[in-house]
N, C-alpha and C. Protein backbone atom coordinates (compact mmCIF):
# COMPACT_ATOMS: atom_id res chain seq x y z
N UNK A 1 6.87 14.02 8.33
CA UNK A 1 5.67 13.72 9.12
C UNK A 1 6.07 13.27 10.52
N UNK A 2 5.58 13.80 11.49
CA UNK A 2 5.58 13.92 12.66
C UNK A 2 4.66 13.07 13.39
N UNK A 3 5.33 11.46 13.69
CA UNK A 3 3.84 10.50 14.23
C UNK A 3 3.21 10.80 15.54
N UNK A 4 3.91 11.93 16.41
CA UNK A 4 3.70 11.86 17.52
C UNK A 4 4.44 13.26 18.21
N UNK A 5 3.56 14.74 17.70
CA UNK A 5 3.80 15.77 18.28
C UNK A 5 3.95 15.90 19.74
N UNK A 6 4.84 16.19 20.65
CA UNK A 6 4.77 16.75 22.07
C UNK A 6 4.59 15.41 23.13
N UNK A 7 5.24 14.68 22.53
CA UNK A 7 5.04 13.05 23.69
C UNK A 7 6.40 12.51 22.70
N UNK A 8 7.76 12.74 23.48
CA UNK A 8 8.82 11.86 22.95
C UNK A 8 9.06 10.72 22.99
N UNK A 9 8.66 10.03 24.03
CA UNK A 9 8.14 8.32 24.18
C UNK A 9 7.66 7.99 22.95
N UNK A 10 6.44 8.41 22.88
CA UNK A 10 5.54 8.13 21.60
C UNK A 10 5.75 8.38 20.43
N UNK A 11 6.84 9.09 20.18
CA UNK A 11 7.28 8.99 18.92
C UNK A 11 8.10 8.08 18.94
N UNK A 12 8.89 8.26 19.66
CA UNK A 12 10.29 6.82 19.64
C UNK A 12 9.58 5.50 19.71
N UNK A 13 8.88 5.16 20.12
CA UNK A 13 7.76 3.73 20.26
C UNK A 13 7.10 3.88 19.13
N UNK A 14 7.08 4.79 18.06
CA UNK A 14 6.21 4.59 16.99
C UNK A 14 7.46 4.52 15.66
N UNK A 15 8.83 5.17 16.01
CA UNK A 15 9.33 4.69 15.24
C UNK A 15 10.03 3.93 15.18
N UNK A 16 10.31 3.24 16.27
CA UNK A 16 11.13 1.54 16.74
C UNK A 16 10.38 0.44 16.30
N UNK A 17 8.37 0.91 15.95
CA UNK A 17 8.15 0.04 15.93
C UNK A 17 7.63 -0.33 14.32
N UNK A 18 7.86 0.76 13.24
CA UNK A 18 7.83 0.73 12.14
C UNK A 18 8.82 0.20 11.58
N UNK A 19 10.39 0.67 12.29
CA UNK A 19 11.68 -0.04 12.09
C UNK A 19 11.62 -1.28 12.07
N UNK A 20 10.98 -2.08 13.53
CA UNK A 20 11.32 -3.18 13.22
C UNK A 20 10.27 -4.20 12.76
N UNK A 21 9.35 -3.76 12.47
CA UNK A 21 8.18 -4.11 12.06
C UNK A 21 8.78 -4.58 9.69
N UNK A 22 9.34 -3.52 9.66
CA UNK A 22 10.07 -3.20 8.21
C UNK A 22 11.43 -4.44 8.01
N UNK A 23 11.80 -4.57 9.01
CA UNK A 23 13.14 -5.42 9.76
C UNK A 23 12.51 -7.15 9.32
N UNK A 24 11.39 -7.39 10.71
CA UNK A 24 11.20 -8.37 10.89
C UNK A 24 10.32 -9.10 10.44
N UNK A 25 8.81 -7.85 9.96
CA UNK A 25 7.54 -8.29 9.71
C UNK A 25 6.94 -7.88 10.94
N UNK A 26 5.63 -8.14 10.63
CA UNK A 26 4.35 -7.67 12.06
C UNK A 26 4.50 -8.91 13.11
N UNK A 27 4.56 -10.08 12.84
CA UNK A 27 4.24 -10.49 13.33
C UNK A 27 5.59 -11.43 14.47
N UNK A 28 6.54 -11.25 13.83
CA UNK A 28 7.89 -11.43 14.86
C UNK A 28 8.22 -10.20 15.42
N UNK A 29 7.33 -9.26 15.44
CA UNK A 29 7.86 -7.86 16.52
C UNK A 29 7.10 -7.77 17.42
N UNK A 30 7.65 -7.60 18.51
CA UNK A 30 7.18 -8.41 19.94
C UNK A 30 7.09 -6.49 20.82
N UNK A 31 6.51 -6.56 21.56
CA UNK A 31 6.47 -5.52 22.63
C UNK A 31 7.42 -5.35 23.04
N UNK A 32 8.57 -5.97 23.44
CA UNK A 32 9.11 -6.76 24.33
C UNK A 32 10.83 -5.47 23.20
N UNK A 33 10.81 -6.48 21.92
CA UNK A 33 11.67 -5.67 21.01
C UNK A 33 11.10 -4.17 21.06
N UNK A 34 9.80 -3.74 20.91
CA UNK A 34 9.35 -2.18 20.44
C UNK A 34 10.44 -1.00 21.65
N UNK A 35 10.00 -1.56 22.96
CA UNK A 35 10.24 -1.10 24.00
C UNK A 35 12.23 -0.68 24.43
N UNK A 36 12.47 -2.15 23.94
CA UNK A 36 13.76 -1.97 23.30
C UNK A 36 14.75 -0.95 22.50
N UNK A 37 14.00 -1.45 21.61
CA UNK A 37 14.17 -0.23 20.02
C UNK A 37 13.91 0.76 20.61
N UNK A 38 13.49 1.41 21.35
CA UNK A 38 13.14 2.76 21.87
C UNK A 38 13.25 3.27 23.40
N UNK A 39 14.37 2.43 23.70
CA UNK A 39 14.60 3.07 24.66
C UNK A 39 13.72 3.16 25.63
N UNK A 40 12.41 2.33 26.12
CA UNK A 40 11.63 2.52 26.99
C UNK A 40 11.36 1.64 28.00
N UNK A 41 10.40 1.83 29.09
CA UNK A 41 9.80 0.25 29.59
C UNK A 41 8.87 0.44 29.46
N UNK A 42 8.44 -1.41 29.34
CA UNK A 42 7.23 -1.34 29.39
C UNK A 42 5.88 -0.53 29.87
N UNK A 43 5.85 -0.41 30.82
CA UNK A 43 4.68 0.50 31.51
C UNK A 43 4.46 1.82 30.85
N UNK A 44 5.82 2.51 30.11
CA UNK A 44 5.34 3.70 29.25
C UNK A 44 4.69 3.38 27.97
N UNK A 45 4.99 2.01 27.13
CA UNK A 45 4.41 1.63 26.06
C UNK A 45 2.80 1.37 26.57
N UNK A 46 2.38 0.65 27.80
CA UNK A 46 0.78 0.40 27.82
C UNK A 46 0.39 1.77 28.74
N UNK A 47 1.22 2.73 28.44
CA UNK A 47 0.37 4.02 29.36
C UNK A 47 -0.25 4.56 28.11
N UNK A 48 0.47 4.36 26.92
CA UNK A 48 0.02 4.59 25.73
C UNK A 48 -0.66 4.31 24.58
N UNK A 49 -0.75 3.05 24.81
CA UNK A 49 -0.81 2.21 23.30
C UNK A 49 -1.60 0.43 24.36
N UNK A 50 -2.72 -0.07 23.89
CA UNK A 50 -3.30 -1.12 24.90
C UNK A 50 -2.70 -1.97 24.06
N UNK A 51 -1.98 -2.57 23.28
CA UNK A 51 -0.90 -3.51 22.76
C UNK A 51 -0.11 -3.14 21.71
N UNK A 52 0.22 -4.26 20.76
CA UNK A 52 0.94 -4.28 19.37
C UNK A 52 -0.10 -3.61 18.39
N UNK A 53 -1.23 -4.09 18.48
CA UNK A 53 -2.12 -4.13 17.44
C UNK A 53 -2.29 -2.22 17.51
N UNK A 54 -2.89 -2.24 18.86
CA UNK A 54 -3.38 -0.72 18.99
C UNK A 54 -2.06 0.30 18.49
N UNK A 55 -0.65 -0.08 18.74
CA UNK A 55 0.17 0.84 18.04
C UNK A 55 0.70 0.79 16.79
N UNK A 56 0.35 -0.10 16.09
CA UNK A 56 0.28 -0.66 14.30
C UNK A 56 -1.04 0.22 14.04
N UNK A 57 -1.70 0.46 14.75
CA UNK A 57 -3.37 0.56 14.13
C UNK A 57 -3.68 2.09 13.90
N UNK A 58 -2.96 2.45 15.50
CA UNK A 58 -2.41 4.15 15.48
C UNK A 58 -1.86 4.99 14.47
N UNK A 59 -0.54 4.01 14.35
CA UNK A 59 0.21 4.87 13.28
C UNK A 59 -0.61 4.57 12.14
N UNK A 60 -1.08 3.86 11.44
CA UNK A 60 -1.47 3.29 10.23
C UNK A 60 -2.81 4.41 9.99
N UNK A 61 -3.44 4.73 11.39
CA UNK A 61 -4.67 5.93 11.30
C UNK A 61 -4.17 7.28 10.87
N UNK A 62 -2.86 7.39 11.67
CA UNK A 62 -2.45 9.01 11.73
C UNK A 62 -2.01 8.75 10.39
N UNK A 63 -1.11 8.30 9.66
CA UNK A 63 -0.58 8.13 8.05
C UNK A 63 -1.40 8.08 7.60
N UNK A 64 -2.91 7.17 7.57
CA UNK A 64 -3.66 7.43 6.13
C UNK A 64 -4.37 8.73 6.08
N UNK A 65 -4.69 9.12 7.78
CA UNK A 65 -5.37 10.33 7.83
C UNK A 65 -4.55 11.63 7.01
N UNK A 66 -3.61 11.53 7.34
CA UNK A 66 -2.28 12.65 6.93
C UNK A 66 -2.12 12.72 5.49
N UNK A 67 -2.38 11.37 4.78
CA UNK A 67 -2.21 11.05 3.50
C UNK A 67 -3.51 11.51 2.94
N UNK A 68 -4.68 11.06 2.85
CA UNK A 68 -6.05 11.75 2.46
C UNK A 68 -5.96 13.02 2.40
N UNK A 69 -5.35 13.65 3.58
CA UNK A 69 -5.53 15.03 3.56
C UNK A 69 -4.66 15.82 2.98
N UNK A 70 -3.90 15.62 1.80
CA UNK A 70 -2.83 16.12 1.36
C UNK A 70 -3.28 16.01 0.30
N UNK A 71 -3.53 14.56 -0.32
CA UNK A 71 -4.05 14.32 -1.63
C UNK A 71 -5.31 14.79 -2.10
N UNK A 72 -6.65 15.00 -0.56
CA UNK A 72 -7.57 15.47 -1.23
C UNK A 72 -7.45 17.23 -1.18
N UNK A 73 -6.49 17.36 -0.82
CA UNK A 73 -6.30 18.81 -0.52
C UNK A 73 -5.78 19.34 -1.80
N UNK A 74 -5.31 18.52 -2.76
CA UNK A 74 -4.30 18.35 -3.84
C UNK A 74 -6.02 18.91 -4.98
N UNK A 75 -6.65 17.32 -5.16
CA UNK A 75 -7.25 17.60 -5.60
C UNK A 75 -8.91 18.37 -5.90
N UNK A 76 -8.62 18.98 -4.39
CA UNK A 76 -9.88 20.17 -4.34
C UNK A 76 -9.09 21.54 -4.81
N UNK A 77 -7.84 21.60 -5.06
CA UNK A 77 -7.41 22.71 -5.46
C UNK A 77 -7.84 23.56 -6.80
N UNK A 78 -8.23 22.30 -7.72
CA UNK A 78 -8.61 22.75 -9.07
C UNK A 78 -10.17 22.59 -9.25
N UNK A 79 -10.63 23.41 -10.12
CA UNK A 79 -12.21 23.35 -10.50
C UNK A 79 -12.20 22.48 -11.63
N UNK A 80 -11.30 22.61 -12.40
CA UNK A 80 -11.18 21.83 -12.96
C UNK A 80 -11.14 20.06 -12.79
N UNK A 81 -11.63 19.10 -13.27
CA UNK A 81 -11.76 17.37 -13.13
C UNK A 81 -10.10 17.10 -13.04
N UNK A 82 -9.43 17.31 -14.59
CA UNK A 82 -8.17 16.68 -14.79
C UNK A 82 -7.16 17.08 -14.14
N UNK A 83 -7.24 18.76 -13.66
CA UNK A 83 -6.23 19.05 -13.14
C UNK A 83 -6.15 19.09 -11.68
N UNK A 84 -6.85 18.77 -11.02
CA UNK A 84 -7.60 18.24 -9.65
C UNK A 84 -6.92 17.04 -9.83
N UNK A 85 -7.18 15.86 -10.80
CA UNK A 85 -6.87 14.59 -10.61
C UNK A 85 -5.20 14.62 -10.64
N UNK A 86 -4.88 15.41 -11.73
CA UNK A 86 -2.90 15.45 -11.77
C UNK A 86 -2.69 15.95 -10.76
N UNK A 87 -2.72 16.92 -10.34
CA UNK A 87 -2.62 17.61 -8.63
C UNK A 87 -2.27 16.42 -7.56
N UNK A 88 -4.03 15.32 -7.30
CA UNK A 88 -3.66 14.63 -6.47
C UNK A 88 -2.53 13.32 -7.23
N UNK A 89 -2.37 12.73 -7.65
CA UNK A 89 -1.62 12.11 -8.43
C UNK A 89 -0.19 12.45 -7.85
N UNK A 90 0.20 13.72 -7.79
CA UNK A 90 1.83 13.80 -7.48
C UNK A 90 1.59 14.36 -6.20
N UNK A 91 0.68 15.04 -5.61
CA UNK A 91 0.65 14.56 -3.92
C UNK A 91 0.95 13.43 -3.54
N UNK A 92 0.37 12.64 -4.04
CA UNK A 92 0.52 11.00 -3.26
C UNK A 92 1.43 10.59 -4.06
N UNK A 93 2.17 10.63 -4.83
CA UNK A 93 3.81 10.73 -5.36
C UNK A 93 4.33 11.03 -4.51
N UNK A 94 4.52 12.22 -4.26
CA UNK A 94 5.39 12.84 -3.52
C UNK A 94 4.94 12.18 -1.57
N UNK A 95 4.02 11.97 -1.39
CA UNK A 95 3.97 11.49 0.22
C UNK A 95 4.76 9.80 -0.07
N UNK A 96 4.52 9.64 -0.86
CA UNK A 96 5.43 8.65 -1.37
C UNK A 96 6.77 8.05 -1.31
N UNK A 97 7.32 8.99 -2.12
CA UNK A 97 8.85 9.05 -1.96
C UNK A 97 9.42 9.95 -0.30
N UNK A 98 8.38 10.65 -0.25
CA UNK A 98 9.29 11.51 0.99
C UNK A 98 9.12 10.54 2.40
N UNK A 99 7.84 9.63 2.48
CA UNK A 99 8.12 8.81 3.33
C UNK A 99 7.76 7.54 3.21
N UNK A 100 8.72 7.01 2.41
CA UNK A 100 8.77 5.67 2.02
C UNK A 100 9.05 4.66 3.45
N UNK A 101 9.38 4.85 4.30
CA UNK A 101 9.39 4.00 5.22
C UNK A 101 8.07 4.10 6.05
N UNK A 102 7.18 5.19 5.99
CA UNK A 102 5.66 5.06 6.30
C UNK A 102 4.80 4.26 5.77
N UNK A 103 5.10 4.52 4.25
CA UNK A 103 4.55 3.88 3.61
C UNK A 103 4.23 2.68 3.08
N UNK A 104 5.69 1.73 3.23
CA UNK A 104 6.05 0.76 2.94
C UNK A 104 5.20 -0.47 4.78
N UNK A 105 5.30 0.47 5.47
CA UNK A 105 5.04 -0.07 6.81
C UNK A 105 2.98 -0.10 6.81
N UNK A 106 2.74 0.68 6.04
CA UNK A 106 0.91 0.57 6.11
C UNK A 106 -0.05 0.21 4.76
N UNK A 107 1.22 0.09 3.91
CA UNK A 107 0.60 -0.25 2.49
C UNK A 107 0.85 -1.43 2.28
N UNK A 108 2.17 -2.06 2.92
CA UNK A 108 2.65 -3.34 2.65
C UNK A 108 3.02 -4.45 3.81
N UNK A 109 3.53 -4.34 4.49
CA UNK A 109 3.29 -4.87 5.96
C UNK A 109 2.04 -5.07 6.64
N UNK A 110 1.46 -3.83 7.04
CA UNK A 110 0.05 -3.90 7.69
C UNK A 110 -1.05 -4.43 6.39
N UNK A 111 -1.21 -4.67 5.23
CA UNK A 111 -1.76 -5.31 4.32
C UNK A 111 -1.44 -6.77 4.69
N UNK A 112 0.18 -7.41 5.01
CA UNK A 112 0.08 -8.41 5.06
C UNK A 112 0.23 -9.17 6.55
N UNK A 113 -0.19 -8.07 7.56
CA UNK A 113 -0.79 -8.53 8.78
C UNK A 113 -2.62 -9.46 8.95
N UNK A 114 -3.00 -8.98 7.97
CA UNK A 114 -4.29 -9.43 8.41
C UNK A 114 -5.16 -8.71 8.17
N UNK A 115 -6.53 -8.91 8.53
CA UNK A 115 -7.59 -7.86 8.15
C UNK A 115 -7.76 -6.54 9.05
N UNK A 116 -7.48 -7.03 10.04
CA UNK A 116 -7.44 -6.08 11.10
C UNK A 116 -7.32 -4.51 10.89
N UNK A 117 -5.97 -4.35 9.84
CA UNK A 117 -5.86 -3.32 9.74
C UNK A 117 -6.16 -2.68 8.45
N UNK A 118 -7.29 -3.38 7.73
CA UNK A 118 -7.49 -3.41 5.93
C UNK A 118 -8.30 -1.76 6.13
N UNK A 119 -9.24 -1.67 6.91
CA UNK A 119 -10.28 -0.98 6.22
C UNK A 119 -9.22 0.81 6.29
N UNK A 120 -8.16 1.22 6.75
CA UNK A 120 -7.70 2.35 6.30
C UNK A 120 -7.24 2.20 5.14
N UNK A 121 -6.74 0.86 4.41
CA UNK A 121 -5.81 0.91 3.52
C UNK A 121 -6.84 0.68 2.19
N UNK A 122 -7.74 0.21 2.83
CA UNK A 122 -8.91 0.00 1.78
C UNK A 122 -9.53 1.60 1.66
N UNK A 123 -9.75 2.19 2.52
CA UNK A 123 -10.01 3.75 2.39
C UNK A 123 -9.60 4.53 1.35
N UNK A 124 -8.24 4.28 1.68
CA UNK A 124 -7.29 4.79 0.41
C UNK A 124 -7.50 4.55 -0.92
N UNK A 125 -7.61 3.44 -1.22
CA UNK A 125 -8.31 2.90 -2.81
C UNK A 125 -9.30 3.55 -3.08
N UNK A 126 -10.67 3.56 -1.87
CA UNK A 126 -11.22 3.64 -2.51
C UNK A 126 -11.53 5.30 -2.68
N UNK A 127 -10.89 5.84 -1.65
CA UNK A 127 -10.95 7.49 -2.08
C UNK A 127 -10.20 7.74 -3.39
N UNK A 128 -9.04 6.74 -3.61
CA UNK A 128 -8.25 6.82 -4.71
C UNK A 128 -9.96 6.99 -6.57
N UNK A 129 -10.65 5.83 -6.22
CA UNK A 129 -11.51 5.50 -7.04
C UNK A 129 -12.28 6.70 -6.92
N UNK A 130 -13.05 7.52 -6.06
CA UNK A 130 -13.87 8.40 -6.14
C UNK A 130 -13.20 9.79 -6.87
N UNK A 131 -12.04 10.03 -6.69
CA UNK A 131 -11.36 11.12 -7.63
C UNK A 131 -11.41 10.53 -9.33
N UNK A 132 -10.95 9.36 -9.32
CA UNK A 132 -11.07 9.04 -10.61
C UNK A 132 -12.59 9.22 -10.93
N UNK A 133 -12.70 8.59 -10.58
CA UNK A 133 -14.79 7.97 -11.11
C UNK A 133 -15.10 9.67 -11.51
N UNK A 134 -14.53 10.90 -11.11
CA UNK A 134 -15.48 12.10 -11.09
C UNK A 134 -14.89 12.02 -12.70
N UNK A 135 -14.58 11.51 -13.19
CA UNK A 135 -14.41 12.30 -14.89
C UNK A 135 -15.62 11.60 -15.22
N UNK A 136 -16.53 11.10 -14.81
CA UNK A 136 -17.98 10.74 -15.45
C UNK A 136 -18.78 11.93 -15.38
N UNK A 137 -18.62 12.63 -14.65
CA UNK A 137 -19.27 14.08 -14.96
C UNK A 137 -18.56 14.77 -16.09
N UNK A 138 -17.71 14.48 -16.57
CA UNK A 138 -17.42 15.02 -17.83
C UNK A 138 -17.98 14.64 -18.88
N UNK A 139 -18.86 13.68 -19.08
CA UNK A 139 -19.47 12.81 -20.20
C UNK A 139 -20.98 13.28 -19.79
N UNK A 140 -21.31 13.46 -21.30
CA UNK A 140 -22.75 13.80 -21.92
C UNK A 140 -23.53 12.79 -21.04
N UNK A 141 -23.22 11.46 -21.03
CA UNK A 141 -23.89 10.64 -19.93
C UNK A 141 -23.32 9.89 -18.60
N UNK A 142 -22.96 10.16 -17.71
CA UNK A 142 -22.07 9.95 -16.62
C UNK A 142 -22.21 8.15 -16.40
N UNK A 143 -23.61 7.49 -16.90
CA UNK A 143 -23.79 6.27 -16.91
C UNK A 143 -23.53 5.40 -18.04
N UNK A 144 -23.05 5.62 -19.13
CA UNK A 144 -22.26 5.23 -20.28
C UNK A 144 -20.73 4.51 -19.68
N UNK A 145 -20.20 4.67 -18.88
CA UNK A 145 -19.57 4.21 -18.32
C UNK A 145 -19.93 3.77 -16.78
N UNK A 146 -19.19 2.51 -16.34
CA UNK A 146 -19.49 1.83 -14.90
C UNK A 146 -18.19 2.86 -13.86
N UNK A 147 -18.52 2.71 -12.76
CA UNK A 147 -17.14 2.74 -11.64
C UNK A 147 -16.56 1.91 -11.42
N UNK A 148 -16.44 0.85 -12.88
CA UNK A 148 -15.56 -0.41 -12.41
C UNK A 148 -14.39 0.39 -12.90
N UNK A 149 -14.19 1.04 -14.12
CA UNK A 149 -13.06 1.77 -14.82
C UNK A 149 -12.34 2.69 -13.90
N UNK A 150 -12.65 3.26 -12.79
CA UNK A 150 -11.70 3.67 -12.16
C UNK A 150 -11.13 3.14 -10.91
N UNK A 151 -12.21 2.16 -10.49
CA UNK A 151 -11.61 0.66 -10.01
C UNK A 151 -10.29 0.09 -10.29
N UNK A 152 -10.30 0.16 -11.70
CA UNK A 152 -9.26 -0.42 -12.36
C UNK A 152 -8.38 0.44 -12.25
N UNK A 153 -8.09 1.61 -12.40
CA UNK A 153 -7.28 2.38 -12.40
C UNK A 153 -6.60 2.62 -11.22
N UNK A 154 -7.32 3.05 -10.12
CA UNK A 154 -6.66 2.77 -8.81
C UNK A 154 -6.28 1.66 -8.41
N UNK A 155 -6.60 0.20 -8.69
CA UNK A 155 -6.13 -0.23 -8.61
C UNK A 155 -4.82 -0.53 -9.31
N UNK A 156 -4.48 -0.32 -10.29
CA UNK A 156 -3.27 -0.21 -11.69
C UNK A 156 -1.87 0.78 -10.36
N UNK A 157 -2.65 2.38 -9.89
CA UNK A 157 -1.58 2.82 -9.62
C UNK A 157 -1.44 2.04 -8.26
N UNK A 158 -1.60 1.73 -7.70
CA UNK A 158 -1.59 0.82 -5.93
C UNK A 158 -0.10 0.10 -6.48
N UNK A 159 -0.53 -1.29 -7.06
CA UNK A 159 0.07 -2.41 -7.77
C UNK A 159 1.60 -1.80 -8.11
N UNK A 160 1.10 -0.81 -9.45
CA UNK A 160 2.37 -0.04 -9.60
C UNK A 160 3.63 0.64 -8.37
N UNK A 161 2.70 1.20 -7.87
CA UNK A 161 3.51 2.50 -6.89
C UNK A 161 4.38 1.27 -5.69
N UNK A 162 2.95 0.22 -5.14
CA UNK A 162 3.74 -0.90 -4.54
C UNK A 162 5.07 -1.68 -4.82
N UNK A 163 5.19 -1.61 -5.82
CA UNK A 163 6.21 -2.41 -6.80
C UNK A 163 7.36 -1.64 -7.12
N UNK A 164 7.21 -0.39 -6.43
CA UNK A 164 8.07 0.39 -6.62
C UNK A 164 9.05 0.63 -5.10
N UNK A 165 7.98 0.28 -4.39
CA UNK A 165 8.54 0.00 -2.48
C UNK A 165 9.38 -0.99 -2.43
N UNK A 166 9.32 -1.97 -3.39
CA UNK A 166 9.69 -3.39 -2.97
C UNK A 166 11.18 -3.75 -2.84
N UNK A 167 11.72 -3.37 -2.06
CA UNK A 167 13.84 -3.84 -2.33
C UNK A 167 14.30 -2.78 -2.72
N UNK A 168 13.61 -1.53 -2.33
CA UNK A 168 14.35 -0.19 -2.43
C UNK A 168 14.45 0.71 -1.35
N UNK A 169 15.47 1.63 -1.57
CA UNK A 169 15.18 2.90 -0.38
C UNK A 169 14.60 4.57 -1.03
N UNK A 170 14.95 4.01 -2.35
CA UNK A 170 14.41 5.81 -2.80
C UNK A 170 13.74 5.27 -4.18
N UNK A 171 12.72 5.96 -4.12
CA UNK A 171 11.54 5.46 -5.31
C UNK A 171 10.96 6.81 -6.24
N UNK A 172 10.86 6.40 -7.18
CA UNK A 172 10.34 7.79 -8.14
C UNK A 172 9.18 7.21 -8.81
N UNK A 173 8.28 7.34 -7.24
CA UNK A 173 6.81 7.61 -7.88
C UNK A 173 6.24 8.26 -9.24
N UNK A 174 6.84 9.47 -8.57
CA UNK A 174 6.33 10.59 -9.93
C UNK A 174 6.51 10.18 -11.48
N UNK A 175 7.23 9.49 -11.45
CA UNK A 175 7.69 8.76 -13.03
C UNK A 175 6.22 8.10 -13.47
N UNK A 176 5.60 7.60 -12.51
CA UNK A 176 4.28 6.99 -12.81
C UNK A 176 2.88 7.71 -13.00
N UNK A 177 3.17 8.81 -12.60
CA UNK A 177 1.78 10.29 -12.96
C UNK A 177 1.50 10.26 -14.16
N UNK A 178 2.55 10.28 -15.11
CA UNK A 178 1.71 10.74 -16.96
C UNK A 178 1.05 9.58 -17.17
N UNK A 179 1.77 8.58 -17.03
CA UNK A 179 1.31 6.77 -17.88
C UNK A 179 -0.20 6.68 -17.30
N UNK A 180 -0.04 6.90 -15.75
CA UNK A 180 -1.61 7.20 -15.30
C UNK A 180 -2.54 7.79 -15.31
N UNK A 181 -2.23 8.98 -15.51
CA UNK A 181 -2.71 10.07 -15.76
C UNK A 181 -3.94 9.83 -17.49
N UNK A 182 -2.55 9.19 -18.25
CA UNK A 182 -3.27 9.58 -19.69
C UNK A 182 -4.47 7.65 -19.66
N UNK A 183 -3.93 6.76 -18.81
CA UNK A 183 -4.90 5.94 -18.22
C UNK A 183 -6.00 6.28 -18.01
N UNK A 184 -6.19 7.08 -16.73
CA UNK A 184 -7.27 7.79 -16.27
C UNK A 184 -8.47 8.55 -16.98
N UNK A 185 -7.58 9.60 -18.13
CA UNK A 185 -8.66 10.12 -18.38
C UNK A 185 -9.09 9.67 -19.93
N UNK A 186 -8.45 8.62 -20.51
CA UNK A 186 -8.84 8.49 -21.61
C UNK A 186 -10.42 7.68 -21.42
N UNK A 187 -10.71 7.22 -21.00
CA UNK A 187 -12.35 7.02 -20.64
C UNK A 187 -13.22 8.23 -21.21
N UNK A 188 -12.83 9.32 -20.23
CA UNK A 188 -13.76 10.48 -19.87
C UNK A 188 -13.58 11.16 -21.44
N UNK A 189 -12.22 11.82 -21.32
CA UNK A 189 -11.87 12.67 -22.47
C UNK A 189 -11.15 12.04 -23.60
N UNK A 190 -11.28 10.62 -24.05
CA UNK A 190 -10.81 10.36 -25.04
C UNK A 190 -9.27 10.58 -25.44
N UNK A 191 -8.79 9.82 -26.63
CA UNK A 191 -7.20 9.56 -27.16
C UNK A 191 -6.51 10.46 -27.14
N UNK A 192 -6.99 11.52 -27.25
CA UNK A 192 -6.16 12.82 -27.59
C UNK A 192 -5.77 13.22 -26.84
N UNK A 193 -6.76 14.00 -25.58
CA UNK A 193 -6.37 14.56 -24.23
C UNK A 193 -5.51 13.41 -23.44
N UNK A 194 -5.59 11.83 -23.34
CA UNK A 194 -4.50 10.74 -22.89
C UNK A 194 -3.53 10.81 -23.40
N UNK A 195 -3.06 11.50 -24.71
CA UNK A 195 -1.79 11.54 -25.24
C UNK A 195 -1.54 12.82 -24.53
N UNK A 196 -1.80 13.68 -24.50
CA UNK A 196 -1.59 14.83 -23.74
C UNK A 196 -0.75 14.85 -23.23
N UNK A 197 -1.11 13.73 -21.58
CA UNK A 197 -1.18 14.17 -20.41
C UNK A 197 0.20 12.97 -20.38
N UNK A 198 0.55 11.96 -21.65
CA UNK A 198 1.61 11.50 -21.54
C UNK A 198 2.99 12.56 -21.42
N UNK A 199 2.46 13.84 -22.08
CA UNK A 199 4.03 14.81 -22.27
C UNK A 199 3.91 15.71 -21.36
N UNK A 200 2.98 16.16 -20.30
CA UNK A 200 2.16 16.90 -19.25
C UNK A 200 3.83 16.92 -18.19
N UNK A 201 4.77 17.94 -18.28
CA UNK A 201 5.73 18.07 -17.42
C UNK A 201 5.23 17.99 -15.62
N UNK A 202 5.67 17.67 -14.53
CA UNK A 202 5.17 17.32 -13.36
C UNK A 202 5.16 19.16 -12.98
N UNK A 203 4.30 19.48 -11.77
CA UNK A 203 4.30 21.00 -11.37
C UNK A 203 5.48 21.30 -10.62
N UNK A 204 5.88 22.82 -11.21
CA UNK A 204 6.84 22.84 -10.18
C UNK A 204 7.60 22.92 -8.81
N UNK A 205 6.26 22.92 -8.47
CA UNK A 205 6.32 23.00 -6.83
C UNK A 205 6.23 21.66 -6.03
N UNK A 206 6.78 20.51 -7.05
CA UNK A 206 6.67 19.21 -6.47
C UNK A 206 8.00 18.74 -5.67
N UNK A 207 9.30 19.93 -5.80
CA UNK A 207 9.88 19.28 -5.04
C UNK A 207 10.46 17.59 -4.75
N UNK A 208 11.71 17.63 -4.09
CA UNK A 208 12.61 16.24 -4.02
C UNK A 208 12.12 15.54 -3.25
């Protein structure tokens, strides 16, 4: 992923400042260091970016935007509910592991900056919840069950997948797709199809 097509400043200022943002935390990384880390001066960082916040806020837009659109791209692929939901499941696996230092910088850092930057990361959940929640159209009554149950579930993989960022450099998301997977849909489709989807091999086009 590419934070900053056709402006080399702006990429180097976006990745000096994820570096040291990952380094130090949000809130001991100073303009002052970004500009540094990247080789710039000042005046090219505010030709670009109107502070710290606005270039935390940037990248954190272009990543979740980039991320939505992969995962829901994942799971509009199938007509199918479940296989739509496994689809997106190892999309966002896989955006996962391939850029764990994105990730770790807007899921976990910018979470523990403040509110400021909640409502993309809150986006994510809750688009996470609206893929789940659709296996209620699989049920004779879609209101027999609440949208707290896939509440729970997205929240389950967040927690998980987070915990998997934590004091590492290479993470195997994907290990976490079946356990969730057979989570997910045992609501909708019951014990059987959740055992399933525990032995459900990952697709092969998921790549390292």
């Amino acid at each position: 992923m590419r934070l900053a097509a056709r402006d080399a400043a702006r990429e180097r200022i976006c990745e000096a400042m994820i570096d040291l943002v990952l380094e130090h935390g949000y809130e001991r990384t100073s303009i002052e260091l970004v500009c540094e880390r990247a080789g710039i001066e000042l005046q090219e960082f505010e030709s670009r970016f109107a502070g710290k916040a606005d270039c935390a806020g940037q990248i954190l837009d272009w990543w979740s935007d980039e991320y939505l659109r992969q995962v829901w791209s994942a799971y509009r692929s199938h007509d199918d509910w479940r296989d739509g939901l496994r689809a997106a499941g190892y999309a966002s696996a896989r955006v996962f592991e391939r850029h764990t230092r994105e990730v770790r910088f807007c899921l976990v850092e910018m979470t523990r900056a403040g509110n400021v930057h909640q409502a993309k990361v809150e986006l994510i959940v809750r688009s996470t919840v609206e893929m789940i929640d659709g296996g209620r159209q699989q049920l004779d009554d879609p209101d027999s069950i609440s949208r707290s149950t896939a509440e729970w579930v997205a929240g389950s993989f967040m927690e998980m997948a987070l915990k998997r960022l934590a004091g590492t450099t290479e993470i195997q998301v994907r290990e976490l797709v079946p356990e969730l997977m057979s989570t997910a849909v045992r609501p909708y489709l019951g014990p059987e199809t959740a055992l399933q989807e525990l032995h459900r091999p990952p697709p092969e086009d998921l790549g390292g």
